[in-house]
N, C-alpha and C. Protein backbone atom coordinates (compact mmCIF):
# COMPACT_ATOMS: atom_id res chain seq x y z
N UNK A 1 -21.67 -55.64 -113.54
CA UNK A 1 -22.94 -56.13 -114.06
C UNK A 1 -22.73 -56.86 -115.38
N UNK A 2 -21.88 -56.24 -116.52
CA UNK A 2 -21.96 -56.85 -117.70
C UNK A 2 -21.05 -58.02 -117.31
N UNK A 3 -20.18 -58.16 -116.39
CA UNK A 3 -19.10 -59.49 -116.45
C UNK A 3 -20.08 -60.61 -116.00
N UNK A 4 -20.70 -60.30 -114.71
CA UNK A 4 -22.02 -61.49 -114.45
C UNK A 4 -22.64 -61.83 -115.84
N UNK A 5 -23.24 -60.87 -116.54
CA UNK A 5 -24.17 -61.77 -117.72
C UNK A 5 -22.90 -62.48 -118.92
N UNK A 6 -22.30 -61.73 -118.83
CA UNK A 6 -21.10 -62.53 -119.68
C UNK A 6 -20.67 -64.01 -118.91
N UNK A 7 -20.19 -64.32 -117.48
CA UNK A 7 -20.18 -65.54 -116.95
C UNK A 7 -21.78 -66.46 -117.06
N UNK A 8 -22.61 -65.68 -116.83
CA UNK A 8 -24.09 -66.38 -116.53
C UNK A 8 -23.82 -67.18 -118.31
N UNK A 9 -23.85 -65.97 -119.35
CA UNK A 9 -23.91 -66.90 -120.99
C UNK A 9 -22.93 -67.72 -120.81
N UNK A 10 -21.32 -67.71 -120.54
CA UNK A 10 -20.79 -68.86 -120.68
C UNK A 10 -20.76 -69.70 -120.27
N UNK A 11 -21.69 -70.00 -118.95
CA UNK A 11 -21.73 -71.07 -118.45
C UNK A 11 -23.11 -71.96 -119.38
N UNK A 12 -23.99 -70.57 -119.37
CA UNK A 12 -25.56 -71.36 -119.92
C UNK A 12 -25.12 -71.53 -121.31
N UNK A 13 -24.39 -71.42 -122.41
CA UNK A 13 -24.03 -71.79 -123.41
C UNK A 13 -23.71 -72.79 -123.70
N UNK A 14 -23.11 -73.71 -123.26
CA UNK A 14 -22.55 -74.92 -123.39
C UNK A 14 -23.42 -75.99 -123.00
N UNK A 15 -24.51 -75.58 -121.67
CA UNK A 15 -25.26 -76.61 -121.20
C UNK A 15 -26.07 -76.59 -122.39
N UNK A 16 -26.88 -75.55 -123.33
CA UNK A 16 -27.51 -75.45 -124.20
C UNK A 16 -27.39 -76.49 -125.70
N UNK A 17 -25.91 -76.00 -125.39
CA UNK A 17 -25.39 -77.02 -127.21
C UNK A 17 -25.98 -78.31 -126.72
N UNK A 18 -25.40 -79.07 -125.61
CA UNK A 18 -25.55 -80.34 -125.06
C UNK A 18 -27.05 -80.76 -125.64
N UNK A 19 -27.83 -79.97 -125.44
CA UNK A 19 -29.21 -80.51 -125.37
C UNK A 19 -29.94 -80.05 -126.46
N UNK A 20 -29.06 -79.87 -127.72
CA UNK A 20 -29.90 -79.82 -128.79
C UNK A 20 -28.84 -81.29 -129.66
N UNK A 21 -29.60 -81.56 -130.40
CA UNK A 21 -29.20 -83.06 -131.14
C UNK A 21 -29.37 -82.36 -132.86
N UNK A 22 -28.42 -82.76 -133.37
CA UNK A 22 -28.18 -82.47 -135.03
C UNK A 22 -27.65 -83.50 -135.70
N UNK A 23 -28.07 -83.65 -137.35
CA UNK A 23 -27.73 -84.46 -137.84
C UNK A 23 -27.65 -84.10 -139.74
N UNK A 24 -27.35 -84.96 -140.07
CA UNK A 24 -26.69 -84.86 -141.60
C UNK A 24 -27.70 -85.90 -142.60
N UNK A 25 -27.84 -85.48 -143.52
CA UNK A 25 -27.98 -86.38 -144.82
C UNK A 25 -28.07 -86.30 -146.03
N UNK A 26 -27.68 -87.13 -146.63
CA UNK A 26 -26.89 -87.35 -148.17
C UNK A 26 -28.38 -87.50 -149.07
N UNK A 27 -29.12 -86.16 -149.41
CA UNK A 27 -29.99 -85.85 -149.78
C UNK A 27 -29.48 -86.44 -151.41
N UNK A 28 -28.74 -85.70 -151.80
CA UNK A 28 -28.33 -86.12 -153.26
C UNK A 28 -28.33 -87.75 -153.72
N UNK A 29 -27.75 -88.63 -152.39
CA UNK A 29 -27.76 -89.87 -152.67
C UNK A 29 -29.32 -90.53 -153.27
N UNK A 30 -29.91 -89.56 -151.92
CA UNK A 30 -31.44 -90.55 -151.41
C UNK A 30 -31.71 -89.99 -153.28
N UNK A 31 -32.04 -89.08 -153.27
CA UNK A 31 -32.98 -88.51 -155.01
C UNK A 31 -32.59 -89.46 -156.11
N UNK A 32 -30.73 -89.46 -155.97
CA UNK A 32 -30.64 -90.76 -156.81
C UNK A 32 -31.35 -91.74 -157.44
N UNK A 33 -31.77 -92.62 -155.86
CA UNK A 33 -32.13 -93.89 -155.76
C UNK A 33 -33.71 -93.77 -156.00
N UNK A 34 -34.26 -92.82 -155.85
CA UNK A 34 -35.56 -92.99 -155.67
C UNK A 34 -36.24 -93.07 -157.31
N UNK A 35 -37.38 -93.89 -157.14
CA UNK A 35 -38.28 -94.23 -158.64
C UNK A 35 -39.07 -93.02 -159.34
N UNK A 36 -39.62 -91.97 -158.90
CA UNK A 36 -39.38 -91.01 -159.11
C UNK A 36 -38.89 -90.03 -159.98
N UNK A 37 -37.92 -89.94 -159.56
CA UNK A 37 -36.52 -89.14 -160.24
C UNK A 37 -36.08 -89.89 -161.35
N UNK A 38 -35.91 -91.38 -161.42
CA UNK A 38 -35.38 -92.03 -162.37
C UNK A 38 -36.84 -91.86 -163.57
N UNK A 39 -38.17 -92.06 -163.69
CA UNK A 39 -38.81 -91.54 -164.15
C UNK A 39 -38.79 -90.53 -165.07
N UNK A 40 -38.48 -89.24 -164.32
CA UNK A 40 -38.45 -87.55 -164.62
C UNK A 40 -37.41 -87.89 -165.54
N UNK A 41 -35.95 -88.50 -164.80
CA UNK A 41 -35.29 -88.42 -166.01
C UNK A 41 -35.57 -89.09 -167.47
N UNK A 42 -36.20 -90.32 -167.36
CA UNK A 42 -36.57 -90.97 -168.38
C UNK A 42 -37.57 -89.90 -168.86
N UNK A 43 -38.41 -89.09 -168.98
CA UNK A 43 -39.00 -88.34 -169.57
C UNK A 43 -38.05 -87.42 -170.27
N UNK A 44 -37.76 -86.50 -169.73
CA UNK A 44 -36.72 -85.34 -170.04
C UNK A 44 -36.19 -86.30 -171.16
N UNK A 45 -35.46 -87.11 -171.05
CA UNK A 45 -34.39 -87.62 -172.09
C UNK A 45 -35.08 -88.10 -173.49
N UNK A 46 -36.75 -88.33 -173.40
CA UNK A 46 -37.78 -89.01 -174.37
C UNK A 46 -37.50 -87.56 -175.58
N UNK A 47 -38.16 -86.30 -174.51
CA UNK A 47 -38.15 -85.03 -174.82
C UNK A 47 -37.34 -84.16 -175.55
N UNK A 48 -35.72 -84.87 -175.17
CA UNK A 48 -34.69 -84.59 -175.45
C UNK A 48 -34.08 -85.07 -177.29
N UNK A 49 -34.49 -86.57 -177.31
CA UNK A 49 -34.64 -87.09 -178.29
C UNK A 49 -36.06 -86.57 -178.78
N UNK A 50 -36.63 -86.07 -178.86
CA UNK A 50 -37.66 -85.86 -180.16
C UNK A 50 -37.24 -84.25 -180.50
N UNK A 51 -36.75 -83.31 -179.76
CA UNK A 51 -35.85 -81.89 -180.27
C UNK A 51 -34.67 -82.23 -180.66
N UNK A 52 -34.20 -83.33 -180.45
CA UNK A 52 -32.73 -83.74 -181.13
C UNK A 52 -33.04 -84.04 -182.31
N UNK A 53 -34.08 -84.56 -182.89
CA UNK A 53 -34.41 -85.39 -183.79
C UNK A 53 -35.26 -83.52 -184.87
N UNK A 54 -36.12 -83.15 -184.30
CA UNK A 54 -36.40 -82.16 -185.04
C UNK A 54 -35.01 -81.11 -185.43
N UNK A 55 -34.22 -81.12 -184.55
CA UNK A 55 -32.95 -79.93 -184.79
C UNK A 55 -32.22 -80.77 -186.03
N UNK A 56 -32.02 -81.77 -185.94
CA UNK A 56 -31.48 -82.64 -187.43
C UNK A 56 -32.17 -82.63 -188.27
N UNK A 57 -33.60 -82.62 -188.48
CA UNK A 57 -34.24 -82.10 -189.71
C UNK A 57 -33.79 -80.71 -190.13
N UNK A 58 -33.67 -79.88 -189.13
CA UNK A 58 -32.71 -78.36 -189.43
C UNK A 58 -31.82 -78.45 -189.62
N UNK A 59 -31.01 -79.18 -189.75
CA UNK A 59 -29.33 -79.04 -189.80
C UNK A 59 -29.23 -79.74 -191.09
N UNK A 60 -30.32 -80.81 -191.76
CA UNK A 60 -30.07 -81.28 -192.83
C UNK A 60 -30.62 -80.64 -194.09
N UNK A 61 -31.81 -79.53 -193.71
CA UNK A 61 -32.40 -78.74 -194.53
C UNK A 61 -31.11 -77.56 -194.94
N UNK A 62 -30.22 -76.90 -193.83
CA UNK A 62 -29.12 -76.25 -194.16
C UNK A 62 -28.39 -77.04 -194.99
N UNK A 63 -28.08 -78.26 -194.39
CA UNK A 63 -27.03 -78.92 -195.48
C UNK A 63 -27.20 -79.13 -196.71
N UNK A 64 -28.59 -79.27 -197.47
CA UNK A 64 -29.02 -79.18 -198.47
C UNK A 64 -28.89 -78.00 -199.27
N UNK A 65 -29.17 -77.16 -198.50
CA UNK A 65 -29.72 -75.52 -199.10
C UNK A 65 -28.03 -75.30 -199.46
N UNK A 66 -27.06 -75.69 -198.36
CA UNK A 66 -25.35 -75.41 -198.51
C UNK A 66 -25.06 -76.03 -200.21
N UNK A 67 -25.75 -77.31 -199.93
CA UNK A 67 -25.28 -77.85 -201.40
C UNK A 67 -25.26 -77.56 -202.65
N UNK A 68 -26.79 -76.79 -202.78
CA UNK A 68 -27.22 -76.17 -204.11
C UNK A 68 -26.59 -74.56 -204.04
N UNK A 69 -26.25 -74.23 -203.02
CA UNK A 69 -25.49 -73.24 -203.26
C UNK A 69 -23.95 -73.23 -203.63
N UNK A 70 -23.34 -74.74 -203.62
CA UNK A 70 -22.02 -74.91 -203.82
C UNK A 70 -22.12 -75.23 -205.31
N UNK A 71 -23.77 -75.81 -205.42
CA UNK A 71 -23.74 -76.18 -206.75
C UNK A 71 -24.10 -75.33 -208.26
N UNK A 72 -24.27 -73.88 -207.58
CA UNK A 72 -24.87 -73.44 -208.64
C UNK A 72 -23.13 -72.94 -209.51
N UNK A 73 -23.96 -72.72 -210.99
CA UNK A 73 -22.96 -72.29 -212.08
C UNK A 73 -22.20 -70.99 -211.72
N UNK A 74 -20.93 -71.11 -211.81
CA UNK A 74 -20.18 -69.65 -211.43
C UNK A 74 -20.71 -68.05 -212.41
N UNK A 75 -21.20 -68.67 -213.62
CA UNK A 75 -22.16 -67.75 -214.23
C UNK A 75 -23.31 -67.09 -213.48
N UNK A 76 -23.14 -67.87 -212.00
CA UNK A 76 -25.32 -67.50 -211.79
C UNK A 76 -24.98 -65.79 -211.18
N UNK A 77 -25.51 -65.06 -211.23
CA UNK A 77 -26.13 -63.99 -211.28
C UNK A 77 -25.69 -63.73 -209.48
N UNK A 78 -25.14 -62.46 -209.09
CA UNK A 78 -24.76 -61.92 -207.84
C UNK A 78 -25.84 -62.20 -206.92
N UNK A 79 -27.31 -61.42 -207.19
CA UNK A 79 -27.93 -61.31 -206.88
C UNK A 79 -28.54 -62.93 -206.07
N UNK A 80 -28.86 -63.75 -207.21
CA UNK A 80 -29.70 -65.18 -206.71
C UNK A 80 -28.31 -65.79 -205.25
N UNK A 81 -27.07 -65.23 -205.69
CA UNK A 81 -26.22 -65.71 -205.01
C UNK A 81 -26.60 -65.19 -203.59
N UNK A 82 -26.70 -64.00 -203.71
CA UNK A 82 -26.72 -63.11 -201.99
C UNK A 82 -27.97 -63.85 -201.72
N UNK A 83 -29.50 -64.15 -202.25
CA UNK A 83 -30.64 -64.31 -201.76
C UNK A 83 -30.47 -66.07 -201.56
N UNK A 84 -29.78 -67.10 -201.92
CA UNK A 84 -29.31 -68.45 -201.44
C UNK A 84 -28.47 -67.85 -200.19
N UNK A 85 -27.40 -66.97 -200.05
CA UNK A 85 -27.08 -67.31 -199.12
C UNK A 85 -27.48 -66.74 -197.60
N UNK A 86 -28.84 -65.57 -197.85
CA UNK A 86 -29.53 -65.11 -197.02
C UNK A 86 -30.39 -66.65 -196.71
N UNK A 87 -30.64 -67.17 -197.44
CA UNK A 87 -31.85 -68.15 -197.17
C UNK A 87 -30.88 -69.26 -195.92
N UNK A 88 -29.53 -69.56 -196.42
CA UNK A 88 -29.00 -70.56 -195.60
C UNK A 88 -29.07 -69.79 -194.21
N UNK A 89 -28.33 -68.39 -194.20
CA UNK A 89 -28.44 -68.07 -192.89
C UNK A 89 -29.63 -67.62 -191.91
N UNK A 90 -30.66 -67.29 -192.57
CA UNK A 90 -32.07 -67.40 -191.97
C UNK A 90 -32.42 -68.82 -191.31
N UNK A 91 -32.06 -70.04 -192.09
CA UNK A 91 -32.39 -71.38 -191.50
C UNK A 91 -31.22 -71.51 -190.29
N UNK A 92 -30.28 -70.96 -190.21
CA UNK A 92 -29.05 -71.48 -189.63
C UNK A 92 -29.59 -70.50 -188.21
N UNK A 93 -30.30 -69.34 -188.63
CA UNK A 93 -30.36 -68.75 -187.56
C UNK A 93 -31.51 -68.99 -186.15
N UNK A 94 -32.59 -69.72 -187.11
CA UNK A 94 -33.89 -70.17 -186.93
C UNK A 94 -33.57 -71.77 -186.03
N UNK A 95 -32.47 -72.50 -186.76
CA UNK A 95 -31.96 -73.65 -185.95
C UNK A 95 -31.07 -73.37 -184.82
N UNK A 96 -30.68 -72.06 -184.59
CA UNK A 96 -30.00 -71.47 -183.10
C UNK A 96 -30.71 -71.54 -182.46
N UNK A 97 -31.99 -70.29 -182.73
CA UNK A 97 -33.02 -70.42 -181.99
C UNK A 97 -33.62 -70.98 -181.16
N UNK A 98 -33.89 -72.05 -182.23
CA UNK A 98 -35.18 -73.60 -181.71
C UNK A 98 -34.23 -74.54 -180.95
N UNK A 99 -32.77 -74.13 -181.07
CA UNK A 99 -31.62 -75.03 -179.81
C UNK A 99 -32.21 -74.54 -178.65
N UNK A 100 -31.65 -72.61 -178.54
CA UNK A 100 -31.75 -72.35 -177.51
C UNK A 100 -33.45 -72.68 -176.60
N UNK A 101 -34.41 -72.55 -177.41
CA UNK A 101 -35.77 -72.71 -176.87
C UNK A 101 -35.86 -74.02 -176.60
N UNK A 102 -35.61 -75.01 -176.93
CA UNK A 102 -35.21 -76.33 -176.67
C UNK A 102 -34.65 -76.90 -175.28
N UNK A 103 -33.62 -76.06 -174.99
CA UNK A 103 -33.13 -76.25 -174.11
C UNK A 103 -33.33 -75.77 -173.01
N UNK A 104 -33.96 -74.47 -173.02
CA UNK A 104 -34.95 -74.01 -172.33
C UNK A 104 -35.84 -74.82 -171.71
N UNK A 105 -36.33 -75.11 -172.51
CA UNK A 105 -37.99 -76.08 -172.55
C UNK A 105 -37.76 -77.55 -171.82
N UNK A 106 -36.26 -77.87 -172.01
CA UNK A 106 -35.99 -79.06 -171.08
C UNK A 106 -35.77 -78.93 -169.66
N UNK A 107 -34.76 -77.88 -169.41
CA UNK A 107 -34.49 -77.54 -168.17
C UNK A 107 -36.07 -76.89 -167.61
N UNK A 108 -36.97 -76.34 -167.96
CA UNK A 108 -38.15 -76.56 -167.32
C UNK A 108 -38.80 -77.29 -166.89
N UNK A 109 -38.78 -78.42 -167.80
CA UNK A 109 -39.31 -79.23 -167.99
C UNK A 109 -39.09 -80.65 -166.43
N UNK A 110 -37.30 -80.42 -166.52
CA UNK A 110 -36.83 -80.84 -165.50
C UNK A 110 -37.22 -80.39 -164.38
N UNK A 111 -37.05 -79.33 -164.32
CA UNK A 111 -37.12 -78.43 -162.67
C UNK A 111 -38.99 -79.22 -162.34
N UNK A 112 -39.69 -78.92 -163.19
CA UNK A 112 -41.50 -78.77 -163.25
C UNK A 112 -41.15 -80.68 -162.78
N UNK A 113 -40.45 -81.41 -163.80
CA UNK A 113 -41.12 -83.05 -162.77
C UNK A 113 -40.42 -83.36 -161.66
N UNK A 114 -38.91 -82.71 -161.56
CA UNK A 114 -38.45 -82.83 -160.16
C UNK A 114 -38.69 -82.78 -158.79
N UNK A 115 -39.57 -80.88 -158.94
CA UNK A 115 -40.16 -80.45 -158.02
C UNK A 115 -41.06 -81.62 -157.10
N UNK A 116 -41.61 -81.77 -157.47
CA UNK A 116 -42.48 -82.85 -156.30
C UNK A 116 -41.44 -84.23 -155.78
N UNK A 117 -40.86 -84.53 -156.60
CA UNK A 117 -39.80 -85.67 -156.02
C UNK A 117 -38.95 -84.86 -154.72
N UNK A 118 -38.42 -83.53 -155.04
CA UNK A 118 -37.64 -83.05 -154.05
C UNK A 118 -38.79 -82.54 -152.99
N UNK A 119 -39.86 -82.31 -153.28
CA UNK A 119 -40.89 -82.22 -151.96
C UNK A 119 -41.16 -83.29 -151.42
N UNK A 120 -41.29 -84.44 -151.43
CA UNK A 120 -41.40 -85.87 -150.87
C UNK A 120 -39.73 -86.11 -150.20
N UNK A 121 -38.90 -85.91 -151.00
CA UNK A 121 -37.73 -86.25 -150.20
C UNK A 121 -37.83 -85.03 -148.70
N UNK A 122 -38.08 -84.07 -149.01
CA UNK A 122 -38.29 -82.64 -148.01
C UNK A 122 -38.82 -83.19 -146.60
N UNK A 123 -40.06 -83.56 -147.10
CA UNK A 123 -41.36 -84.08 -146.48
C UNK A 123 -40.60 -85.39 -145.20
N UNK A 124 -40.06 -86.04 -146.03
CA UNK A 124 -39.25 -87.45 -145.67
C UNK A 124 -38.63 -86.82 -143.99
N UNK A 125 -37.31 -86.32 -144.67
CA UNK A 125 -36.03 -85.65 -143.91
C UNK A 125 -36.83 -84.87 -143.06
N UNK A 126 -37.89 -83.78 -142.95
CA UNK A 126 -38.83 -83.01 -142.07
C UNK A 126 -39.09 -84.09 -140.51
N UNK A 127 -39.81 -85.21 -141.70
CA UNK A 127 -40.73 -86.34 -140.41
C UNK A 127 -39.77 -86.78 -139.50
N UNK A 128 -38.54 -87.02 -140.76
CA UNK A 128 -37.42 -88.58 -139.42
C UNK A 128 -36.76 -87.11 -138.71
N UNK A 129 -36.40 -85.96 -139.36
CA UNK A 129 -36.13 -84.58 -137.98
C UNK A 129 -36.72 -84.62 -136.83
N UNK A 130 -38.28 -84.77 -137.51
CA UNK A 130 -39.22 -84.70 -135.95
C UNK A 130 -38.90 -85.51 -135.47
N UNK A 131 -39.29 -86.87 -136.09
CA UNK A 131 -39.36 -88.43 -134.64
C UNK A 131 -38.08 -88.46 -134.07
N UNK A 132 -36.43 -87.90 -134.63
CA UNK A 132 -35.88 -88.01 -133.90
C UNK A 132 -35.33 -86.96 -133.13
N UNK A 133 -36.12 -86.09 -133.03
CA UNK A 133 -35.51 -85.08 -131.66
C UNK A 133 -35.02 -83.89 -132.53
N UNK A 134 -34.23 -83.83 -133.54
CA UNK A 134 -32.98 -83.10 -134.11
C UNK A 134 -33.45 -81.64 -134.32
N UNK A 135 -32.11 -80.49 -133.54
CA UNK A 135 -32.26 -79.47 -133.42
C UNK A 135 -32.27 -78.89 -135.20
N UNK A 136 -31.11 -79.65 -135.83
CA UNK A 136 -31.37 -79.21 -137.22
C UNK A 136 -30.55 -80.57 -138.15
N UNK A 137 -31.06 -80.00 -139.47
CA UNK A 137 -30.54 -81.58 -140.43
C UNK A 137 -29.96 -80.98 -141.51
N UNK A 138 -28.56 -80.92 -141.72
CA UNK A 138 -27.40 -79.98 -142.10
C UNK A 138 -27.88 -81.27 -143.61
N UNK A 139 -26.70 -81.03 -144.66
CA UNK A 139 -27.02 -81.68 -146.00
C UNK A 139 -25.54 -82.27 -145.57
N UNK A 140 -25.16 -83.46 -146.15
CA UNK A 140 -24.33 -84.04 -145.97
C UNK A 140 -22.87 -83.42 -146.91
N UNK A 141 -21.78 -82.51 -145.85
CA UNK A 141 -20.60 -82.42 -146.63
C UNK A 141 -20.83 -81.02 -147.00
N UNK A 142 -21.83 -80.05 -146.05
CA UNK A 142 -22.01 -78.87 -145.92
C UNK A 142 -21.08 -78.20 -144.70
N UNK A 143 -21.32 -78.80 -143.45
CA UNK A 143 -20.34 -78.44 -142.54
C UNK A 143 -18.77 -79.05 -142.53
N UNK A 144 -18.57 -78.17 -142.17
CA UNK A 144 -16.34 -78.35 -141.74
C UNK A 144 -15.92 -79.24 -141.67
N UNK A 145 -16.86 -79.63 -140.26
CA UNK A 145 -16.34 -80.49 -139.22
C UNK A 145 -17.76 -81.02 -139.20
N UNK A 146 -17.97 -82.19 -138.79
CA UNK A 146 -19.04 -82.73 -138.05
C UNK A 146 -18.40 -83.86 -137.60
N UNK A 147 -18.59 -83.55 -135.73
CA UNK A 147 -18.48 -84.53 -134.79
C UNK A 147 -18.95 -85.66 -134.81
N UNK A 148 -18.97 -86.92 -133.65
CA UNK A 148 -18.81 -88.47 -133.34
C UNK A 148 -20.70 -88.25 -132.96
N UNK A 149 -21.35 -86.73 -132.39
CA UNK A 149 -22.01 -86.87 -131.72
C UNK A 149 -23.31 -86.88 -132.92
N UNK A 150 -23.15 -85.87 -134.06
CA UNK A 150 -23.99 -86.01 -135.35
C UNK A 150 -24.40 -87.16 -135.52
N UNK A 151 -25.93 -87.37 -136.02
CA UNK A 151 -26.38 -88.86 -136.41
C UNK A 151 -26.78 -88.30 -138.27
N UNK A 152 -26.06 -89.31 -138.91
CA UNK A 152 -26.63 -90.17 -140.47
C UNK A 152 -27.69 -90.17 -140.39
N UNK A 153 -28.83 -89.67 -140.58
CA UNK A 153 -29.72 -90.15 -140.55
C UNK A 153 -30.25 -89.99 -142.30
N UNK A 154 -29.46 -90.45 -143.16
CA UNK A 154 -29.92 -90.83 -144.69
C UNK A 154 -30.37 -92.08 -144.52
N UNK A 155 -30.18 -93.37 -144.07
CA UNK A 155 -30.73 -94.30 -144.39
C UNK A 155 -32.10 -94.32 -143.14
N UNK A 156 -32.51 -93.57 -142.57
CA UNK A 156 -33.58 -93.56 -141.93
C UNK A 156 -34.59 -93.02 -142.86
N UNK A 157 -34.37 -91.93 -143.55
CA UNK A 157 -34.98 -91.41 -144.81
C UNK A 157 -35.02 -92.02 -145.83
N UNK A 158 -34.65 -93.01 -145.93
CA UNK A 158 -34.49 -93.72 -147.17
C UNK A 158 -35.98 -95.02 -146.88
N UNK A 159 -35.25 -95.42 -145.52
CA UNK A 159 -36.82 -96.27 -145.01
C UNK A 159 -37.73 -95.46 -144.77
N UNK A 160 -37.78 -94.29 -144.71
CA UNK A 160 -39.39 -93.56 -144.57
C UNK A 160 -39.68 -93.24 -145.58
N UNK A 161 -38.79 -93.34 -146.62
CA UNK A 161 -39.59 -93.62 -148.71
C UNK A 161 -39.76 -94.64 -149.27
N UNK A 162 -39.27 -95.84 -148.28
CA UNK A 162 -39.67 -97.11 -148.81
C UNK A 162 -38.30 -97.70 -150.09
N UNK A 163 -37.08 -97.01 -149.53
CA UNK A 163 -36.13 -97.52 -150.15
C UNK A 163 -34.82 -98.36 -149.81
C-alpha cells in the first residue's frame, strides 16, 4: 500500500512542477530607478544636513569651552578647574546624545518615506505575478540555481511603474 502512494507521488510530482511557472526580479534595481525613492532620499539627506549643521554648533561650543579652559591661569583655583571641566563634558555628552537621536530620527525617517515606495513596487511585482500566470516571484540572486525555464520579469515591472 505505502509503495503505490509513494509511485502514485512520484509520478504526480513532476507532472505538477511542469505546470506551475516561476520567476525572478531585481527588486533592488527597479527601487533604484524609481522617482520616488530618489525623492525620499533627497529628503533624508536635506534632514541630514540641518543635524549635521546643528551637531557643529555642538562641537564648536566644546571647542570653545576646551579653549578657555586651556586658557585659564595655572594659578586658577582646583575647584573652577573641575567645574570647566564638568561643563566641557556635560556638552560633549549632550552632543553624543543628540548624534545618537539624530540618527535615529533619520533612519526613521527613511524607513517612514520608503515604506510606500516599497508598497507600489510590491503592488507592481503582485499585478505582472498575476497577468503572468507565476506560481511564485523569487527576488533576483536569492535562489542557487535558477533554470532556462524562469522568466525576468523586472523589466515588465518596471513598465507597469512607468519606467
Amino acid at each position: 500500500m505505502i509503495k503505490k502512494i509513494l509511485v502514485a507521488l512520484a509520478i504526480a510530482l513532476p507532472s505538477m512542477a511542469f505546470a506551475q511557472k516561476f520567476a525572478v526580479v531585481d527588486a533592488e534595481a527597479i527601487m533604484q530607478v524609481m522617482p520616488e525613492t530618489k525623492a525620499a532620499e533627497e529628503k533624508v539627506q536635506q534632514a541630514s544636513a540641518t543635524f549635521q549643521s546643528e551637531f557643529d554648533k555642538l562641537r564648536e561650543e566644546i571647542d570653545k569651552k576646551y579653549a578657555e579652559y586651556q586658557a585659564l591661569p595655572a594659578d586658577t583655583p582646583e575647584s573652577i578647574k573641575e567645574r570647566r571641566q564638568q561643563e566641557i563634558q556635560e556638552i560633549a555628552e549632550k552632543a553624543q546624545r543628540f548624534q545618537q537621536q539624530a540618527q535615529q530620527d533619520l533612519e526613521r525617517q527613511h524607513m517612514q518615506l520608503l515604506q510606500p515606495v516599497q508598497e507600489k513596487l510590491l503592488n507592481a511585482i503582485k499585478s505582472v505575478g498575476a497577468e503572468g500566470g507565476y506560481t511564485m516571484v523569487y527576488p533576483n540572486g536569492l535562489a542557487l540555481y535558477v533554470g532556462s525555464d524562469v522568466t525576468d520579469i523586472t523589466d515588465a515591472v518596471k513598465a507597469k511603474l512607468g519606467l
